[in-house]
Protein backbone atom coordinates (compact mmCIF):
# COMPACT_ATOMS: atom_id res chain seq x y z
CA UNK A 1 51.47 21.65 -3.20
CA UNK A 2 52.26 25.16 -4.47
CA UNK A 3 54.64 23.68 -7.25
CA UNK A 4 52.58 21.29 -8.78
CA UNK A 5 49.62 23.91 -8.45
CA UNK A 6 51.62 26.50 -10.27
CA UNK A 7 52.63 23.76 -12.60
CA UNK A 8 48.98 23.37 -13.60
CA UNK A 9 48.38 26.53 -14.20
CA UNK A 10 50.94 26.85 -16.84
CA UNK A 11 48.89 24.17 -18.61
CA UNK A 12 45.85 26.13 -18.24
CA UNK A 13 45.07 28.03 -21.66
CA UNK A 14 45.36 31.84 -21.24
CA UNK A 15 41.83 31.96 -22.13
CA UNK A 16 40.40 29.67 -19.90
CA UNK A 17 42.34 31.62 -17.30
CA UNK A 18 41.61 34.63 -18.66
CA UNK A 19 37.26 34.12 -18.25
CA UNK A 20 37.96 32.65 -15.34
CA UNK A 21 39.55 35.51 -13.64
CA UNK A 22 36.70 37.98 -15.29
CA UNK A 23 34.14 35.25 -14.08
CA UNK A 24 35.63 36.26 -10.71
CA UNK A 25 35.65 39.45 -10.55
CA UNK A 26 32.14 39.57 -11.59
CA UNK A 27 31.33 37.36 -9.17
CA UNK A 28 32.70 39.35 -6.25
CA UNK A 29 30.41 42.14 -6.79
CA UNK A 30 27.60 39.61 -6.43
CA UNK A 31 25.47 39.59 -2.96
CA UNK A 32 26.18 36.00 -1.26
CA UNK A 33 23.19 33.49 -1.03
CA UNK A 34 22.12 29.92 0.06
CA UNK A 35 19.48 28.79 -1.68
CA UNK A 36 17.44 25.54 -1.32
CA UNK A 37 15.78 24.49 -3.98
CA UNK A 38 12.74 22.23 -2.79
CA UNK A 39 9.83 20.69 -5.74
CA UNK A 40 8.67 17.55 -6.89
CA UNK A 41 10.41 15.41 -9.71
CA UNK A 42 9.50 17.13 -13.35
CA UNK A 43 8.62 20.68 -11.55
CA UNK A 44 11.84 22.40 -13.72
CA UNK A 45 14.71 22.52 -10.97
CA UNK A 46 17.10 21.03 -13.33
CA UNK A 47 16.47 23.58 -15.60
CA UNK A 48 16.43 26.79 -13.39
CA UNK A 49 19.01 25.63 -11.30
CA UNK A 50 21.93 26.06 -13.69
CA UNK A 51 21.00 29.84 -14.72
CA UNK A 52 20.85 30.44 -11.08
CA UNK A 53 24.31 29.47 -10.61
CA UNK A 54 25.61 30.97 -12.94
CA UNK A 55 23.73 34.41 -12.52
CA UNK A 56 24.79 34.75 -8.92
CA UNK A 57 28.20 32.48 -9.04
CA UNK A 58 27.32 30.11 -6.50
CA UNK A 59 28.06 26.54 -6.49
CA UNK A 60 25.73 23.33 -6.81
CA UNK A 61 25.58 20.79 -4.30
CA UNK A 62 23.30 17.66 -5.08
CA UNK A 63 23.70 15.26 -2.36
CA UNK A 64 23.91 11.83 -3.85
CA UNK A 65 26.19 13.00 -6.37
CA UNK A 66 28.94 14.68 -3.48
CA UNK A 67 28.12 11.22 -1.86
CA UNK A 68 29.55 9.04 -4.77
CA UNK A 69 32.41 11.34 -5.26
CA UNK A 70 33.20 11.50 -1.32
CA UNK A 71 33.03 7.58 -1.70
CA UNK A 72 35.14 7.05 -4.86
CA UNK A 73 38.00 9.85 -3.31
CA UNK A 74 38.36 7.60 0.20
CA UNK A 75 37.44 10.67 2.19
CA UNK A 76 37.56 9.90 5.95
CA UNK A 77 33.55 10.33 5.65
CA UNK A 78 33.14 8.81 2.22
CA UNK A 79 34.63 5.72 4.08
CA UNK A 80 32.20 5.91 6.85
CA UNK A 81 29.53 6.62 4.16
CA UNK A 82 30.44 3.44 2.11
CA UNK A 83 30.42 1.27 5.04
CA UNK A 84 26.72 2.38 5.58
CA UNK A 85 25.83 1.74 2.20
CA UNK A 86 27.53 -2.12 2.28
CA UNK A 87 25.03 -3.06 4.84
CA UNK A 88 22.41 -1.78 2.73
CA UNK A 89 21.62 1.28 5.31
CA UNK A 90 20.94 4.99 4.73
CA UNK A 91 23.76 7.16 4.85
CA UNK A 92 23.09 9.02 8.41
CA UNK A 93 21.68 12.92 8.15
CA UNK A 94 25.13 14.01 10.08
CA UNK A 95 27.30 12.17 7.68
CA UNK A 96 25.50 14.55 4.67
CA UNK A 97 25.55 17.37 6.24
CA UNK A 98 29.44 16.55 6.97
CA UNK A 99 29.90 15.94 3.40
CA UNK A 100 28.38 19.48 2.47
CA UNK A 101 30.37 21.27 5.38
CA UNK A 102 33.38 20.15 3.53
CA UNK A 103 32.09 21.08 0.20
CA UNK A 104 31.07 24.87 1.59
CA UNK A 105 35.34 25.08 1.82
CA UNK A 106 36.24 25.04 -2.22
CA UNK A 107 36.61 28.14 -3.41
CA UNK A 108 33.77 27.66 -5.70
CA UNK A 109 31.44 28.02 -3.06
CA UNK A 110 32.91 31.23 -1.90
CA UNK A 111 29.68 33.10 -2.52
CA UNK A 112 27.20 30.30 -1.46
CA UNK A 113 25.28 27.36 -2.79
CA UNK A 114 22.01 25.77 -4.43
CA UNK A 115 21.34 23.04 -2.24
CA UNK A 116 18.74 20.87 -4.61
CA UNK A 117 17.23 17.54 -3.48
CA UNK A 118 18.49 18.08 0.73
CA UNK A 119 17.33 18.79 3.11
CA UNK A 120 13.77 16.10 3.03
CA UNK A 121 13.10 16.13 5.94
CA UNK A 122 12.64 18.39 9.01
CA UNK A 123 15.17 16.60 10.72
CA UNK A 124 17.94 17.19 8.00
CA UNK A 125 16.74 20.87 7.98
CA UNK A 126 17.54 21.50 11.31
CA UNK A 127 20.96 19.38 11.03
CA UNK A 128 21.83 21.81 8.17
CA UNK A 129 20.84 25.11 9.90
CA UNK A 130 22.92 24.01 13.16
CA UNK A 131 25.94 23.53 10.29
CA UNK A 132 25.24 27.25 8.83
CA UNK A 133 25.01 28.72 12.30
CA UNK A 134 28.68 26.93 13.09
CA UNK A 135 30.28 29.24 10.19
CA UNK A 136 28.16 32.20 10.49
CA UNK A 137 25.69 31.94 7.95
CA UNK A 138 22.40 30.92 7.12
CA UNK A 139 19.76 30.05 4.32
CA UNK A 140 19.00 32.89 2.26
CA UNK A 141 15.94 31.47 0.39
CA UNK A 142 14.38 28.27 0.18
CA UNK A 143 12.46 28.04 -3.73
CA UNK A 144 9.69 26.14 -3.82
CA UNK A 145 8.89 24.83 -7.13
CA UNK A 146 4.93 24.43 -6.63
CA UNK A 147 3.09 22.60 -9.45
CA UNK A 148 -0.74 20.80 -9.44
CA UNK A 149 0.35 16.77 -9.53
CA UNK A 150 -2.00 16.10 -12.77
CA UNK A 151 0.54 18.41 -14.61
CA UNK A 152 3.21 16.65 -13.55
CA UNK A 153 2.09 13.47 -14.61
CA UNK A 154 0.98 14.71 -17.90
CA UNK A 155 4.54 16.57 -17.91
CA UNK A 156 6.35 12.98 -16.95
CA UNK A 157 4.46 10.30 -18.63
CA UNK A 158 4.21 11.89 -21.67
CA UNK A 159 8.46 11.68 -22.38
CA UNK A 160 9.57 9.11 -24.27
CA UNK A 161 14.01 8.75 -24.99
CA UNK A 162 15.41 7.03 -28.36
CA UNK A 163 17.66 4.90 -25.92
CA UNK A 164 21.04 5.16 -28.19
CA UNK A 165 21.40 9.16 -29.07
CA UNK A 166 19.67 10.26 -25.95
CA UNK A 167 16.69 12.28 -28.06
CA UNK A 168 13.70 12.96 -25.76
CA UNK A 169 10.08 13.33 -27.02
CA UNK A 170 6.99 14.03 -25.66
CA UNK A 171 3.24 12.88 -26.85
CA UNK A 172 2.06 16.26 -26.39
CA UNK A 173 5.02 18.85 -26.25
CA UNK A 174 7.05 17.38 -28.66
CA UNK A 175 5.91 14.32 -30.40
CA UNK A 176 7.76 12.70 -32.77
CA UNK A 177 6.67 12.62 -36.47
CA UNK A 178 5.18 9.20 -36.08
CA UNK A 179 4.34 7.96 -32.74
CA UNK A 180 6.55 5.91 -30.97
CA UNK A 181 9.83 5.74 -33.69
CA UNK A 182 12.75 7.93 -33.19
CA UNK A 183 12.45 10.86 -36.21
CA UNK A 184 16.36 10.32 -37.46
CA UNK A 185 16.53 6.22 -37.46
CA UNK A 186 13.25 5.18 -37.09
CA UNK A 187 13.71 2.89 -34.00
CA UNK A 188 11.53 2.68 -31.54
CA UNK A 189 11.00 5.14 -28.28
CA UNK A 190 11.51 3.88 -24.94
CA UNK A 191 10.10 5.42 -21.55
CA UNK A 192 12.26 5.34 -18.89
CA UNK A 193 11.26 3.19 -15.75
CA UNK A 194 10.95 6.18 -13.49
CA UNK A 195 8.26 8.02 -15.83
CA UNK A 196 5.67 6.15 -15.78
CA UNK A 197 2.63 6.71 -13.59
CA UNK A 198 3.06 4.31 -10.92
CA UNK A 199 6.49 5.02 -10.47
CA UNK A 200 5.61 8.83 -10.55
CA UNK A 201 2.59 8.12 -8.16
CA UNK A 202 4.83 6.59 -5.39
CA UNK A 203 7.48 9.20 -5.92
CA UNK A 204 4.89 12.06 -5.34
CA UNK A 205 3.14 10.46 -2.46
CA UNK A 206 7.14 10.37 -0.34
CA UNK A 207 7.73 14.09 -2.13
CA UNK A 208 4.16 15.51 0.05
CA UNK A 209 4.71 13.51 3.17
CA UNK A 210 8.37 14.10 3.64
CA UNK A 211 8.86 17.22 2.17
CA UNK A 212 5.84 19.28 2.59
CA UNK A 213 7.00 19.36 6.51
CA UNK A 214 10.52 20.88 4.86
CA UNK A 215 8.69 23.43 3.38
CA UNK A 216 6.38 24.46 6.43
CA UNK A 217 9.53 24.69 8.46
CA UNK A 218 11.26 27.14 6.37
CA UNK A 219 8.24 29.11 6.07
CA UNK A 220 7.84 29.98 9.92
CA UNK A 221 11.48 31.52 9.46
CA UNK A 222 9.98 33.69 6.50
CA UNK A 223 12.90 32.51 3.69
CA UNK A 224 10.14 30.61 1.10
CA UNK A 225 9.33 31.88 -1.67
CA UNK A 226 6.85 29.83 -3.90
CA UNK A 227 7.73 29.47 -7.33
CA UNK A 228 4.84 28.63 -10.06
CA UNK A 229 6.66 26.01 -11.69
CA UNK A 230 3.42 25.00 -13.92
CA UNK A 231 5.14 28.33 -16.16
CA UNK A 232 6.59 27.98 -19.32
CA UNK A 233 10.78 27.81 -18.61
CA UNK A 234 11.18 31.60 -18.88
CA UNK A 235 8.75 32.98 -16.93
CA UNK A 236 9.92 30.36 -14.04
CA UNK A 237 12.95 32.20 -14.50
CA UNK A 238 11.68 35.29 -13.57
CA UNK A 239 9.69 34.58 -10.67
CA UNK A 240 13.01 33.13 -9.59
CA UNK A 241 14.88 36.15 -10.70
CA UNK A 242 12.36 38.35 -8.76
CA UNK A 243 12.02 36.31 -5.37
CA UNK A 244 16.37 36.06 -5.17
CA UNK A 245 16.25 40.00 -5.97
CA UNK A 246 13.83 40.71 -2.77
């Protein structure tokens, strides 16, 4: 293993090693933290949650994504995983929080994680606390991206994609010159399945009942910290910046 790591690195351009070493020892002068990050789809996660991780070096674990991978690389849970999902069931809360046990060991998660889109229930909270306690740690924070719902449908349904360069719009935000057609070609906009208000409806409906629970539980153990995610981008970032510095 040694040989063919040290082989690698050869490869590696002195650059890349060099930023990655500085990136390090940056890093190790950071404080550790576990963060969840808990709002509704279109609150500004997505956007937050790569500035966090870079800002205090941790790593980013989104569940259905470690899932796939554990899946395509035959781990001994991706198998058990798989075989869930070929009878069409969910994968089981212990077999996630398995999956993120093992990803906790990469060095990339040295100095902790942003766990976005798990735990969604109470259920998997307590699964993933019980996992923590096993090595030691615990969650630091749990962000809760708080936004009214009429925003966030004004927010959603109003983006519309040019399907074959991947250029978003929105009707209010950022319209394109003419309404509907793509400003370079002309073609027309599409909106994705998943923004429009029904879909969003439903989707908001399973966010309150399942989550809201999430939220309540974390709060009794004083780690939540609620975010107004109705912001522009930057000033999210520092009410995020503020509640991970307290």
């Amino acid at each position: 293993m040694a040989s063919t790591m040290a082989a690698n690195l050869e490869d590696v351009p002195s650059v890349d090693l060099m930023s990655e070493l500085l990136r390090r020892m940056k890093c190790s002068s950071k404080p550790d933290k576990r963060l969840i990050l808990v709002g509704p789809p279109g609150s500004g996660k997505g956007t937050q949650s790569p500035l966090i991780k870079d800002e205090y070096c941790l790593c980013h674990l989104a569940t259905g994504d470690m899932l796939r991978a554990a899946v395509s690389a035959k781990t001994p849970l991706g198998v058990k995983a798989k075989e869930a999902m070929d009878k069409g069931e969910l994968v089981s809360d212990d077999l996630v929080v398995g999956i993120i046990d093992e990803a906790l060991k990469k060095p990339s998660c040295q100095k902790g994680f942003i766990l976005d889109g798990f735990p969604r229930t109470v259920v998997q909270a307590q699964k993933l606390d019980e996992m923590l306690e096993k090595r030691g740690v615990k969650v630091d924070k749990v962000l809760n991206f708080a936004i009214d719902d009429s925003i966030l449908e004004e927010r959603i349904t109003g983006r519309w994609i040019h399907p074959s360069s991947g250029r978003t719009y929105h009707t209010k935000f950022a319209p394109p010159k003419v309404p509907g057609v793509d400003d370079v070609t002309g073609e027309p906009l599409i909106q994705r399945k998943d923004d429009t208000a029904s879909v969003l409806k439903s989707r908001l409906e399973a966010f309150h009942r399942q989550t809201e629970p999430v939220i309540d539980y974390y709060a009794k153990k004083s780690v939540v910290s609620n975010i107004h995610a109705e912001k522009p981008p930057n000033e999210v970032s520092e009410e995020v910046q503020k509640a991970l510095s307290s």
